[in-house]
PDB file of N, CA and C in Angstrom:
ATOM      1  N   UNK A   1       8.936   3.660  -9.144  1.00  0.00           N
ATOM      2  CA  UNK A   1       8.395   2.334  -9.187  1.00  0.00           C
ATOM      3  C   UNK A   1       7.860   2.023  -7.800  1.00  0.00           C
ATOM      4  N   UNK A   2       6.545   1.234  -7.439  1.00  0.00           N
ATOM      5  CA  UNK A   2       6.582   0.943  -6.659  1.00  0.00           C
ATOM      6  C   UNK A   2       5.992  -0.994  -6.690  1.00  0.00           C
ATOM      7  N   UNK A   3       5.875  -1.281  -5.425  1.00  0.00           N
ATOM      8  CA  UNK A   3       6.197  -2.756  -4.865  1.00  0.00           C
ATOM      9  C   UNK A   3       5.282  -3.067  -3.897  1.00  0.00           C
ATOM     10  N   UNK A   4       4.524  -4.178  -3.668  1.00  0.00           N
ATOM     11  CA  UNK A   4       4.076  -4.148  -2.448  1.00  0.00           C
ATOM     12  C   UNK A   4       5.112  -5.173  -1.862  1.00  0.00           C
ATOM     13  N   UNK A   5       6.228  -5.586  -2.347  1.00  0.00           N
ATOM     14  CA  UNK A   5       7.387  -6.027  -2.187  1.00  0.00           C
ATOM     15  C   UNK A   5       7.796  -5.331  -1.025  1.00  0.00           C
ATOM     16  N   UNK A   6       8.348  -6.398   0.112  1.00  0.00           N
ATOM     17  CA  UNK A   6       9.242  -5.427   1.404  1.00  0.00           C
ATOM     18  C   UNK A   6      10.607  -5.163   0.767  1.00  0.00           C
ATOM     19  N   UNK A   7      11.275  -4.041   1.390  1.00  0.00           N
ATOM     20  CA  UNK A   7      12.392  -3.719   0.415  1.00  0.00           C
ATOM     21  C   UNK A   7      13.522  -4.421   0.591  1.00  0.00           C
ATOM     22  N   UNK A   8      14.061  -5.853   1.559  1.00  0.00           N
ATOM     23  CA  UNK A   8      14.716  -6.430   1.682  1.00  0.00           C
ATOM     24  C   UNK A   8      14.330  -7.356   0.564  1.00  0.00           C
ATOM     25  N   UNK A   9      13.366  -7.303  -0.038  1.00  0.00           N
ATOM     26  CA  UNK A   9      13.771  -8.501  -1.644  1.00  0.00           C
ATOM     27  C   UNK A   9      13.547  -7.659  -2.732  1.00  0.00           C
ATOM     28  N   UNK A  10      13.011  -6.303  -2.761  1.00  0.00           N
ATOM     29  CA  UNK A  10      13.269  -5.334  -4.026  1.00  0.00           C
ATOM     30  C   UNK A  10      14.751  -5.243  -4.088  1.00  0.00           C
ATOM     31  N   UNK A  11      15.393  -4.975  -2.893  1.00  0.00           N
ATOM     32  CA  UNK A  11      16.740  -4.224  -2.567  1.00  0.00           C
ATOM     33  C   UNK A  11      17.552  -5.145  -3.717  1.00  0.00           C
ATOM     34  N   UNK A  12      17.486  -6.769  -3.656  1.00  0.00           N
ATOM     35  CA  UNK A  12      18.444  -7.207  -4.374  1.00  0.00           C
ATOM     36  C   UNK A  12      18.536  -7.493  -6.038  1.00  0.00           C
ATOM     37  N   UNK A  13      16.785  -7.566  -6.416  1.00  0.00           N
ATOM     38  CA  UNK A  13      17.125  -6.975  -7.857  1.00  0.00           C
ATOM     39  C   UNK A  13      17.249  -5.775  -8.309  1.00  0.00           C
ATOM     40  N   UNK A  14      16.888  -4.649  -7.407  1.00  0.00           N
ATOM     41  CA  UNK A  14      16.819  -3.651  -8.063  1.00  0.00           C
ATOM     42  C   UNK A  14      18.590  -3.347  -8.458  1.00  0.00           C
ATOM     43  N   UNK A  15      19.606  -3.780  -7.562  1.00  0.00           N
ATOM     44  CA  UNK A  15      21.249  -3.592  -7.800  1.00  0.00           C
ATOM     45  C   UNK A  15      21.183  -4.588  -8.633  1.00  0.00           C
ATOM     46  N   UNK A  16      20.604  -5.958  -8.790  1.00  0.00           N
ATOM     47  CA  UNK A  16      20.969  -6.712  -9.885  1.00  0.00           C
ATOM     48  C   UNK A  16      20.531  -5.861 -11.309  1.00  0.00           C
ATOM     49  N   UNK A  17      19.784  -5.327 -11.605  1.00  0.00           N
ATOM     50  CA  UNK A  17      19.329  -4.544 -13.034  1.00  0.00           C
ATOM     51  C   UNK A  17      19.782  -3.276 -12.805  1.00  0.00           C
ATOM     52  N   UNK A  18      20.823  -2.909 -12.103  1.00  0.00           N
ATOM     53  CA  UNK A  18      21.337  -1.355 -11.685  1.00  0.00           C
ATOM     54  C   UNK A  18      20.703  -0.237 -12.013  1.00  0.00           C
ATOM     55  N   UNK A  19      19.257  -0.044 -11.698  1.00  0.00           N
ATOM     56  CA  UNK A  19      18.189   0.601 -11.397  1.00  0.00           C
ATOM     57  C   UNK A  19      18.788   2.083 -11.280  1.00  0.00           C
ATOM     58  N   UNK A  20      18.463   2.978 -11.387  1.00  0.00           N
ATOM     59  CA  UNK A  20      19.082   3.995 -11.122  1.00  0.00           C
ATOM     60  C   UNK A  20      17.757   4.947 -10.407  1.00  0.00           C
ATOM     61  N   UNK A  21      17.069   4.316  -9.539  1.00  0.00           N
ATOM     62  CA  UNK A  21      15.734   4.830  -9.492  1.00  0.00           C
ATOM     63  C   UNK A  21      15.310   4.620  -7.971  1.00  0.00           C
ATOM     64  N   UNK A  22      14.686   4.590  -6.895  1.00  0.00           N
ATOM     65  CA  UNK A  22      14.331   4.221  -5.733  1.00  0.00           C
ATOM     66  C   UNK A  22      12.896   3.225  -6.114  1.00  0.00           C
ATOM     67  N   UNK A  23      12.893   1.892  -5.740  1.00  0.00           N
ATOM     68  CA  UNK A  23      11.486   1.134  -5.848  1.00  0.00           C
ATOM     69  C   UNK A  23      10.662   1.564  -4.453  1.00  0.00           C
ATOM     70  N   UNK A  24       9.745   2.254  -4.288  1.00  0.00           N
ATOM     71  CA  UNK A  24       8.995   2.537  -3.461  1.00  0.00           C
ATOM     72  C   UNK A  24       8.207   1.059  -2.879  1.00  0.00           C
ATOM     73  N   UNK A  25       8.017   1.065  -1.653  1.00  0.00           N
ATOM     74  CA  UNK A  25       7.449   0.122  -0.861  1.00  0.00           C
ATOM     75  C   UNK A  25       6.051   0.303  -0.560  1.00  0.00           C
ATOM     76  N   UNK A  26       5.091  -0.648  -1.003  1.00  0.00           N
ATOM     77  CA  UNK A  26       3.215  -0.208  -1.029  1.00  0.00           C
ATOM     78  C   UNK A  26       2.438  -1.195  -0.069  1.00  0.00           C
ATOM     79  N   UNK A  27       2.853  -1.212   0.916  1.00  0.00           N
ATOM     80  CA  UNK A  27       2.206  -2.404   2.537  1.00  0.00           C
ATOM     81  C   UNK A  27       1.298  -2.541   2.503  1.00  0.00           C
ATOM     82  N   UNK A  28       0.272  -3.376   1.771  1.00  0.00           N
ATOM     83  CA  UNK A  28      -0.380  -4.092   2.480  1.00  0.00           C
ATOM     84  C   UNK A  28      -1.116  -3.617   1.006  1.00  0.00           C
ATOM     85  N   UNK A  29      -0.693  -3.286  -0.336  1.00  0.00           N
ATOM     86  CA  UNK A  29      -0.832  -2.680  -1.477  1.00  0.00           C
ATOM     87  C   UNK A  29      -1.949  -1.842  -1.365  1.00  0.00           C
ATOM     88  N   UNK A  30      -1.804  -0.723  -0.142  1.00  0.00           N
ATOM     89  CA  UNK A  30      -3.094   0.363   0.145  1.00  0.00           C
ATOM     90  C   UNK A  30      -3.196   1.703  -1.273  1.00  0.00           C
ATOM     91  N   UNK A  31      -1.878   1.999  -2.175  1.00  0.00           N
ATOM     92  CA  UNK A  31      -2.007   2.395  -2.830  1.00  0.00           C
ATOM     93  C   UNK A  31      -2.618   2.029  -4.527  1.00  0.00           C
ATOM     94  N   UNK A  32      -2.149   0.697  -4.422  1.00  0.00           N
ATOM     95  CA  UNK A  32      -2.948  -0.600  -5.413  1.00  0.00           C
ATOM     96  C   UNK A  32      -4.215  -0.184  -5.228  1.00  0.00           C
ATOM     97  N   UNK A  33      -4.664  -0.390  -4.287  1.00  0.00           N
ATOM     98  CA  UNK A  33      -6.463  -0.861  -3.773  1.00  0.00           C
ATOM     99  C   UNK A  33      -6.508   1.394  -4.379  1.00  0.00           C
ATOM    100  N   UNK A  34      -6.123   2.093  -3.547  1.00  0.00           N
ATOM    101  CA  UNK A  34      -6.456   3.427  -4.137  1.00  0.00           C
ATOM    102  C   UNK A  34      -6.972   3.556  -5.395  1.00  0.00           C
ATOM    103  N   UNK A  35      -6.030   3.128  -6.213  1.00  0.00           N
ATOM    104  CA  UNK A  35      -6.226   3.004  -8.052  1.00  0.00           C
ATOM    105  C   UNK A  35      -6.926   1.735  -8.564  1.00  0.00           C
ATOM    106  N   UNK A  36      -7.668   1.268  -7.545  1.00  0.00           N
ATOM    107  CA  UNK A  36      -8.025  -0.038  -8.405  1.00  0.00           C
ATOM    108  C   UNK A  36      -7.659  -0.899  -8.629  1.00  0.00           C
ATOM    109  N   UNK A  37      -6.222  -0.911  -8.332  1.00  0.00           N
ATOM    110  CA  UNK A  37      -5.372  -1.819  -9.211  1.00  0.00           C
ATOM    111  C   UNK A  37      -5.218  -3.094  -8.997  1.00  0.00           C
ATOM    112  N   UNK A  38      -5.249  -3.099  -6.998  1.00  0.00           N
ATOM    113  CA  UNK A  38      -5.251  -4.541  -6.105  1.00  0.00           C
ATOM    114  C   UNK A  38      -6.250  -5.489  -6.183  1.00  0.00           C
ATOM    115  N   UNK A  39      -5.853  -7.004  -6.191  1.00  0.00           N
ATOM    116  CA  UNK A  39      -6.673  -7.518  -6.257  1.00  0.00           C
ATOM    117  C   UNK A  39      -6.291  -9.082  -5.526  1.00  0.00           C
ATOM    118  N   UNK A  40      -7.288 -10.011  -5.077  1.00  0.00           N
ATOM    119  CA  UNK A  40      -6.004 -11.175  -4.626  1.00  0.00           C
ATOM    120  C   UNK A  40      -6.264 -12.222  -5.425  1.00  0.00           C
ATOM    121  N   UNK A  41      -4.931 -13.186  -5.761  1.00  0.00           N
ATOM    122  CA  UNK A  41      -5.221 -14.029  -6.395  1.00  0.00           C
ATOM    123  C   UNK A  41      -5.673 -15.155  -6.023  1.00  0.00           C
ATOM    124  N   UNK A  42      -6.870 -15.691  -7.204  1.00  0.00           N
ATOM    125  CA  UNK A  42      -7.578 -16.830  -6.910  1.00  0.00           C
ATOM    126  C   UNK A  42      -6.656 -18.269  -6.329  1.00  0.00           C
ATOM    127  N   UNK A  43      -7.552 -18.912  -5.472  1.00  0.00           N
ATOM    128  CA  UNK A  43      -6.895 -20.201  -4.926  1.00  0.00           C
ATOM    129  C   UNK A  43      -6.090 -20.818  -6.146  1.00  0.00           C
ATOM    130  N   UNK A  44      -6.798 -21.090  -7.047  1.00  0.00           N
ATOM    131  CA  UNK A  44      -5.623 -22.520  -7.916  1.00  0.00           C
ATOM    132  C   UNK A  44      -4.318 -21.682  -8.452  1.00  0.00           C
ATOM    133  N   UNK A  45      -4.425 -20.279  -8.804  1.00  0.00           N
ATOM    134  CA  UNK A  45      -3.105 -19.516  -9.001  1.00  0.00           C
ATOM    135  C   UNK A  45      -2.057 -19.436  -7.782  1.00  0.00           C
ATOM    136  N   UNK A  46      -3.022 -19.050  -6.210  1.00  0.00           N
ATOM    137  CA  UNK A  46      -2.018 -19.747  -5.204  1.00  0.00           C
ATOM    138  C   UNK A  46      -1.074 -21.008  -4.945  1.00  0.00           C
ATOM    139  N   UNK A  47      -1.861 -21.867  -5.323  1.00  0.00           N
ATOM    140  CA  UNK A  47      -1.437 -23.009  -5.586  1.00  0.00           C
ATOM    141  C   UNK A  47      -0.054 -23.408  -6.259  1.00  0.00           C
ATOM    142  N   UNK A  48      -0.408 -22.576  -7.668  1.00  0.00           N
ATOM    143  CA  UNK A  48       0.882 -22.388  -8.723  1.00  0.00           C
ATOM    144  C   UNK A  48       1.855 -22.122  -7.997  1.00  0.00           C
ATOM    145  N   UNK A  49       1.685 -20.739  -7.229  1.00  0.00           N
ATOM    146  CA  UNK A  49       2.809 -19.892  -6.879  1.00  0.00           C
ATOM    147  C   UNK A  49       3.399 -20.611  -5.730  1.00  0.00           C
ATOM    148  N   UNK A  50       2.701 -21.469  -4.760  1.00  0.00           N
ATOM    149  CA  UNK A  50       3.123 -22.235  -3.414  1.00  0.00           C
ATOM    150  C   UNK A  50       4.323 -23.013  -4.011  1.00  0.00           C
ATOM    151  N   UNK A  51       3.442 -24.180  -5.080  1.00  0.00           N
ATOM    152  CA  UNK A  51       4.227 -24.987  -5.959  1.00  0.00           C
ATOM    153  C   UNK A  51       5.346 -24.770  -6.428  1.00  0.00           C
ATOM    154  N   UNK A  52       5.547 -23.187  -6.877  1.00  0.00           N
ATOM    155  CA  UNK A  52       7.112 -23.592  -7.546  1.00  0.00           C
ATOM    156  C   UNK A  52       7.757 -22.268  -6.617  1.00  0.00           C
ATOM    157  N   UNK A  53       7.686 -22.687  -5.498  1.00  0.00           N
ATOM    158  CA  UNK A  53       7.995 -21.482  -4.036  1.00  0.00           C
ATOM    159  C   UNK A  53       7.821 -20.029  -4.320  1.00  0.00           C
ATOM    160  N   UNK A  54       7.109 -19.568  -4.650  1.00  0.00           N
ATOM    161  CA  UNK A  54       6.850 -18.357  -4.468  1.00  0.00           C
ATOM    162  C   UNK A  54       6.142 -18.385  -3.560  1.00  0.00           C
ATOM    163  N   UNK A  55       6.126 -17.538  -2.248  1.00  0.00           N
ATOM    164  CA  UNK A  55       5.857 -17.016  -1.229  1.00  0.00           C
ATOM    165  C   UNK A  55       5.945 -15.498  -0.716  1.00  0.00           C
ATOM    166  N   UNK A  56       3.989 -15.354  -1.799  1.00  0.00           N
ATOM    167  CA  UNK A  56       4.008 -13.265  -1.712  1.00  0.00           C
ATOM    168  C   UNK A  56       3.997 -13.160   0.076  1.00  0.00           C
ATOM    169  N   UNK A  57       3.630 -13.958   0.713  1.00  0.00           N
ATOM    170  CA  UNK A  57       3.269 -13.431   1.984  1.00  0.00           C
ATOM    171  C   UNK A  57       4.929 -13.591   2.654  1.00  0.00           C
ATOM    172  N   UNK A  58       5.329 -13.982   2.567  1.00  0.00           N
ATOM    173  CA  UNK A  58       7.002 -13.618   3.241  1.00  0.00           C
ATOM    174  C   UNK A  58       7.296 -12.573   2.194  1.00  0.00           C
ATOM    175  N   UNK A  59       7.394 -12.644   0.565  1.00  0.00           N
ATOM    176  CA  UNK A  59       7.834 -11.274   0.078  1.00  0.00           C
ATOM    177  C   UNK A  59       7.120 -10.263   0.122  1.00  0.00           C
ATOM    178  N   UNK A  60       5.809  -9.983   0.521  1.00  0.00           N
ATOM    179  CA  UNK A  60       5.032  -8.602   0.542  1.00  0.00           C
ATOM    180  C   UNK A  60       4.498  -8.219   2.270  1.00  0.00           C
ATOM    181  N   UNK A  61       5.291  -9.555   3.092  1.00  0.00           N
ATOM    182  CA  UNK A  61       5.195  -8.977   4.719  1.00  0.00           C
ATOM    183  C   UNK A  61       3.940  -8.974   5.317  1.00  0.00           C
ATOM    184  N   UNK A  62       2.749  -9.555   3.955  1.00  0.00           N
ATOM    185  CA  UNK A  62       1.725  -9.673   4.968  1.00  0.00           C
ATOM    186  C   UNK A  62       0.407 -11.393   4.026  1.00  0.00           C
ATOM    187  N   UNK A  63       0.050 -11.722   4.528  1.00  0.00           N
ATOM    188  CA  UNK A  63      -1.094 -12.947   4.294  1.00  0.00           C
ATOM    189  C   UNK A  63      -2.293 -13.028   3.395  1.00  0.00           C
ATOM    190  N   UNK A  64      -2.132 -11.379   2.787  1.00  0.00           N
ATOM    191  CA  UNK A  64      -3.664 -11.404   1.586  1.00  0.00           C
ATOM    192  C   UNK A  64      -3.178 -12.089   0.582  1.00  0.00           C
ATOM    193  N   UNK A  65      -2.282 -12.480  -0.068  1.00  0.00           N
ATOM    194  CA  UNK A  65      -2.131 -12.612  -1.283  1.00  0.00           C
ATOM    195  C   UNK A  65      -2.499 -12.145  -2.635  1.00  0.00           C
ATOM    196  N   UNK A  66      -2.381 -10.843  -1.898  1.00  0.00           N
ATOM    197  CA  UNK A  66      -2.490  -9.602  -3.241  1.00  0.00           C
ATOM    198  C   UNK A  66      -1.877  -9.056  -3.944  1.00  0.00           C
ATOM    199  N   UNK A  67      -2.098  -8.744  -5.067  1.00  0.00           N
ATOM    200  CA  UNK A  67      -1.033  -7.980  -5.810  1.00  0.00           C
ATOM    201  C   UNK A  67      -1.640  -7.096  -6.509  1.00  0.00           C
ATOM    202  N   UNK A  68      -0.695  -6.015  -7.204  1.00  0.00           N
ATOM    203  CA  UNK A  68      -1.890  -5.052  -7.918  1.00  0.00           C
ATOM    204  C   UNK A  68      -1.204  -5.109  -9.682  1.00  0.00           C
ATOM    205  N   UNK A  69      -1.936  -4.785 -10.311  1.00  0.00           N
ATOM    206  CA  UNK A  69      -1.506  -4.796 -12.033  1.00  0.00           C
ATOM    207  C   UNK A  69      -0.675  -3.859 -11.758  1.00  0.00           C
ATOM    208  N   UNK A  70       0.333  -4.423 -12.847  1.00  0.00           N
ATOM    209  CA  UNK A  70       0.926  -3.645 -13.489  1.00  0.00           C
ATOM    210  C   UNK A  70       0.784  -2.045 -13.820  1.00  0.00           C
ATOM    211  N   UNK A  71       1.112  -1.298 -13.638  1.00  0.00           N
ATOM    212  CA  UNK A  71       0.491   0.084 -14.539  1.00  0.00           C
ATOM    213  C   UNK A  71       1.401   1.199 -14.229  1.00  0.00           C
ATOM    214  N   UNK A  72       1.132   2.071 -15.053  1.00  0.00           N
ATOM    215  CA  UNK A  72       1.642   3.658 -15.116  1.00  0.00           C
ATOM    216  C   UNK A  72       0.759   4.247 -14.498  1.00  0.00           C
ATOM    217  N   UNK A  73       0.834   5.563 -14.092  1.00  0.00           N
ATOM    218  CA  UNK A  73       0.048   6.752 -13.839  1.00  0.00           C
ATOM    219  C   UNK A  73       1.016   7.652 -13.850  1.00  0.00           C
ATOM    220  N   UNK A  74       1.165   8.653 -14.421  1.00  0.00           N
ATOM    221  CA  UNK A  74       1.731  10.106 -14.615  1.00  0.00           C
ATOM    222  C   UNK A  74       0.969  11.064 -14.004  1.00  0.00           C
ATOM    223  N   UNK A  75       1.316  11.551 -12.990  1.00  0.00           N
ATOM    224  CA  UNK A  75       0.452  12.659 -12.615  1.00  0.00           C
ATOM    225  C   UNK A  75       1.414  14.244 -12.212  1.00  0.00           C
ATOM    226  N   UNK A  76       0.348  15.095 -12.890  1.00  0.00           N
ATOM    227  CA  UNK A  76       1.051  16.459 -12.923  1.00  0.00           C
ATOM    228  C   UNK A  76       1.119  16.931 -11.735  1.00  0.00           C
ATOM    229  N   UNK A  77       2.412  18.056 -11.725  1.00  0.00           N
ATOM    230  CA  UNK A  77       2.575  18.784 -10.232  1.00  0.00           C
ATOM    231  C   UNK A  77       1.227  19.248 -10.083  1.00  0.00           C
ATOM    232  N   UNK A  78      -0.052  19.826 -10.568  1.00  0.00           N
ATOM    233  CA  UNK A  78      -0.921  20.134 -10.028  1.00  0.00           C
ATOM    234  C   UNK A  78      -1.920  18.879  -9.611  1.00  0.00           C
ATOM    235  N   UNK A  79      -1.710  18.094  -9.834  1.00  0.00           N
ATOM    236  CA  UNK A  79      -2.642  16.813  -9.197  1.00  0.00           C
ATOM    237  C   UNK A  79      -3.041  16.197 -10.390  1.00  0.00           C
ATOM    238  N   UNK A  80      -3.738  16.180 -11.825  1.00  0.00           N
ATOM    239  CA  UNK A  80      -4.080  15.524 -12.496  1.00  0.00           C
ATOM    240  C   UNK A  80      -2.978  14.662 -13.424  1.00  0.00           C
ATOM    241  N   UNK A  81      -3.988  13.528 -13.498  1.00  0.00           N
ATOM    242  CA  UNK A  81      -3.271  12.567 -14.457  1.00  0.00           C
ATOM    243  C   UNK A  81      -3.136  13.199 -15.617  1.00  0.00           C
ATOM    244  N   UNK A  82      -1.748  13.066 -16.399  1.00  0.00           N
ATOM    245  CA  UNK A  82      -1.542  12.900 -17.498  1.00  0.00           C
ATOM    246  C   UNK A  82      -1.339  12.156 -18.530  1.00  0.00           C
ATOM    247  N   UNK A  83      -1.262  10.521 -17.595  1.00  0.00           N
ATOM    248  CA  UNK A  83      -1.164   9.615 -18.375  1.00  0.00           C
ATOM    249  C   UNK A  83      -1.421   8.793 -17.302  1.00  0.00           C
ATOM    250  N   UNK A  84      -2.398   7.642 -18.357  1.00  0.00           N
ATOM    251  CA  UNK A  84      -2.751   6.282 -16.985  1.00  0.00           C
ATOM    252  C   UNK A  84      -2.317   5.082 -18.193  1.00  0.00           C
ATOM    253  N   UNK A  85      -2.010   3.697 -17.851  1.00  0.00           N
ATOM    254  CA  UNK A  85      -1.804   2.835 -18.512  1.00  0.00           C
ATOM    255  C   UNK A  85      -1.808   1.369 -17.370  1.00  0.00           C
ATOM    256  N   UNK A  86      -2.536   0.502 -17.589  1.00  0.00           N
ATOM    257  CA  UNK A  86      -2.627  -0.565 -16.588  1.00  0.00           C
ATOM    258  C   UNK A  86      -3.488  -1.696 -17.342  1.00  0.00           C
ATOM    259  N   UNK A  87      -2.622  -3.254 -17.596  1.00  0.00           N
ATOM    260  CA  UNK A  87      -3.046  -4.188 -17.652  1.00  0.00           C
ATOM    261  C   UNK A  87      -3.047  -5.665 -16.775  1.00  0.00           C
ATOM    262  N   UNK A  88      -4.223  -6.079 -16.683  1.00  0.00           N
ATOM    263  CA  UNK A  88      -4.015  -7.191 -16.003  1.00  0.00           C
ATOM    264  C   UNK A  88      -2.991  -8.578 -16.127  1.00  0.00           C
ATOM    265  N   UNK A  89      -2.884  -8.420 -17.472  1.00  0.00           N
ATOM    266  CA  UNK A  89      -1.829  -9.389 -17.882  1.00  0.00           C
ATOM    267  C   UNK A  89      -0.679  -9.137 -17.626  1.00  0.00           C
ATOM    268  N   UNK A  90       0.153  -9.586 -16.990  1.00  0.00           N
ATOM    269  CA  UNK A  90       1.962  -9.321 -16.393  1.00  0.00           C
ATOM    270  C   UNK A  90       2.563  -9.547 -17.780  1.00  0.00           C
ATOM    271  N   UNK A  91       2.561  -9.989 -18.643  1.00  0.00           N
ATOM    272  CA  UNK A  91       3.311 -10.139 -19.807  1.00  0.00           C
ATOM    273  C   UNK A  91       3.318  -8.583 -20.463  1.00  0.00           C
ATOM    274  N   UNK A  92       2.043  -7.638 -20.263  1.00  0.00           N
ATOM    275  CA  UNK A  92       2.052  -6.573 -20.481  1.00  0.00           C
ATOM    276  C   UNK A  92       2.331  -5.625 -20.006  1.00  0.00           C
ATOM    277  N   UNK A  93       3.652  -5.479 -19.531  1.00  0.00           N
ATOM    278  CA  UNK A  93       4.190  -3.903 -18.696  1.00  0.00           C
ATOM    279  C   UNK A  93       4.236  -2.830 -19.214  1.00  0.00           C
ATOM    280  N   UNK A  94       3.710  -1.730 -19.259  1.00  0.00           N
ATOM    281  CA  UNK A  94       3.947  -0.455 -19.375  1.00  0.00           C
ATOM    282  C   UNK A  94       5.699  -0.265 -19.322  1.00  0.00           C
ATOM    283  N   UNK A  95       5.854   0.066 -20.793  1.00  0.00           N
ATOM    284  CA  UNK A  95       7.500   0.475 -20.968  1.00  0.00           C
ATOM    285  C   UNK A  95       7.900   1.584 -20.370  1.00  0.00           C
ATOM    286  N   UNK A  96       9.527   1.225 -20.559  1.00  0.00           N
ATOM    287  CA  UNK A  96      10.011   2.705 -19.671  1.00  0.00           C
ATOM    288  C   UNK A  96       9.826   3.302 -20.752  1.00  0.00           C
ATOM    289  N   UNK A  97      10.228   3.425 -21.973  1.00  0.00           N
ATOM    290  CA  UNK A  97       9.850   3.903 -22.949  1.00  0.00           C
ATOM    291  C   UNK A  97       8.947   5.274 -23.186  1.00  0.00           C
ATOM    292  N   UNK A  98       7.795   4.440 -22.901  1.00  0.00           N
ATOM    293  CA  UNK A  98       7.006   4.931 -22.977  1.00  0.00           C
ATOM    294  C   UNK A  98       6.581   6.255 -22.191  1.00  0.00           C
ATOM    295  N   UNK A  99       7.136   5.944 -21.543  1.00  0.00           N
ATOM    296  CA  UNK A  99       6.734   6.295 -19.557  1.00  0.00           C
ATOM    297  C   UNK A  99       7.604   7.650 -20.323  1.00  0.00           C
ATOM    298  N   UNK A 100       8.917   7.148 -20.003  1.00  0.00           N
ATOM    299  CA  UNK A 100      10.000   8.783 -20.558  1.00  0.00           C
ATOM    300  C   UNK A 100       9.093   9.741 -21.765  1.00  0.00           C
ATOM    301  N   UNK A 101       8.550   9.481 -22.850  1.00  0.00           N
ATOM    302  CA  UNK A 101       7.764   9.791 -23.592  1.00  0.00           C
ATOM    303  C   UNK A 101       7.012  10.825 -22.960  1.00  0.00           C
ATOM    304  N   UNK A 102       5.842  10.452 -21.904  1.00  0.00           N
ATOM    305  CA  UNK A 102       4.919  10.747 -21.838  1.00  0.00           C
ATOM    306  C   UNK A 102       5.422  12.193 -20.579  1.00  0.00           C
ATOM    307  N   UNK A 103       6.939  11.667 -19.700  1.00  0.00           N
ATOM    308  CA  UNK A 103       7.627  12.771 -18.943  1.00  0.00           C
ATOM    309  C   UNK A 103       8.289  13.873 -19.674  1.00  0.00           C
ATOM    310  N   UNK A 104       8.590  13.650 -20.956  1.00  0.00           N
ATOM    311  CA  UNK A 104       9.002  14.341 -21.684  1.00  0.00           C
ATOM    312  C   UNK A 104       8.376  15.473 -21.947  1.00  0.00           C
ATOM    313  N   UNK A 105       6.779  14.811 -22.225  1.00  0.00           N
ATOM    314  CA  UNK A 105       5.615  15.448 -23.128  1.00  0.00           C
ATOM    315  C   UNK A 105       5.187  16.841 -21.937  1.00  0.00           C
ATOM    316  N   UNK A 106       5.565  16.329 -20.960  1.00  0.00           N
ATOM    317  CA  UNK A 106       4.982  17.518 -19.655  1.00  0.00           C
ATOM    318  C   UNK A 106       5.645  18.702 -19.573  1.00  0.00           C
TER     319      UNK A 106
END
């Protein structure tokens, strides 16, 4: 998994949902922006998030107010994808489910 989350606020849900996994840390979401994925959110959604205290720039350590979708990518020991999955909508996460499925399939 990864985060553009600093790992002093991944650190405490990931033991709250006893994760059995390492959440990787993505600064300044340079691997987001790699895949496309980053993007920043528009002013009146800032707004939202100010409003009911969310504060990405103390949780992601830096002032863009970016975040990247959601998504999978599976990629094989030789370099290619084997599986990509990414929506803009947060209600839509790529399952673990799924994910195991597709590690299985390799």
């Amino acid at each position: 998994m990864l985060s553009p989350q600093l790992q002093e606020f991944t650190r405490p849900g990931a033991e709250r949902q006893k994760l059995t996994f390492p959440i990787l840390t993505d600064p300044d979401n340079q691997v987001g922006e790699a895949y496309g994925l980053a993007f920043r959110l528009p002013d009146d959604l800032i707004g939202v998030y100010t409003g009911n205290g969310i504060d990405l720039a103390r949780f992601n350590g830096d002032t863009s107010w970016r975040l990247s979708m959601p998504a999978r990518i599976v990629i094989r020991r030789d370099g290619t994808v084997a599986s990509a999955e990414a929506d803009p909508d947060y209600a839509h996460r790529p399952e673990a489910e799924a994910t195991l499925a597709v590690l299985r399939g390799l």
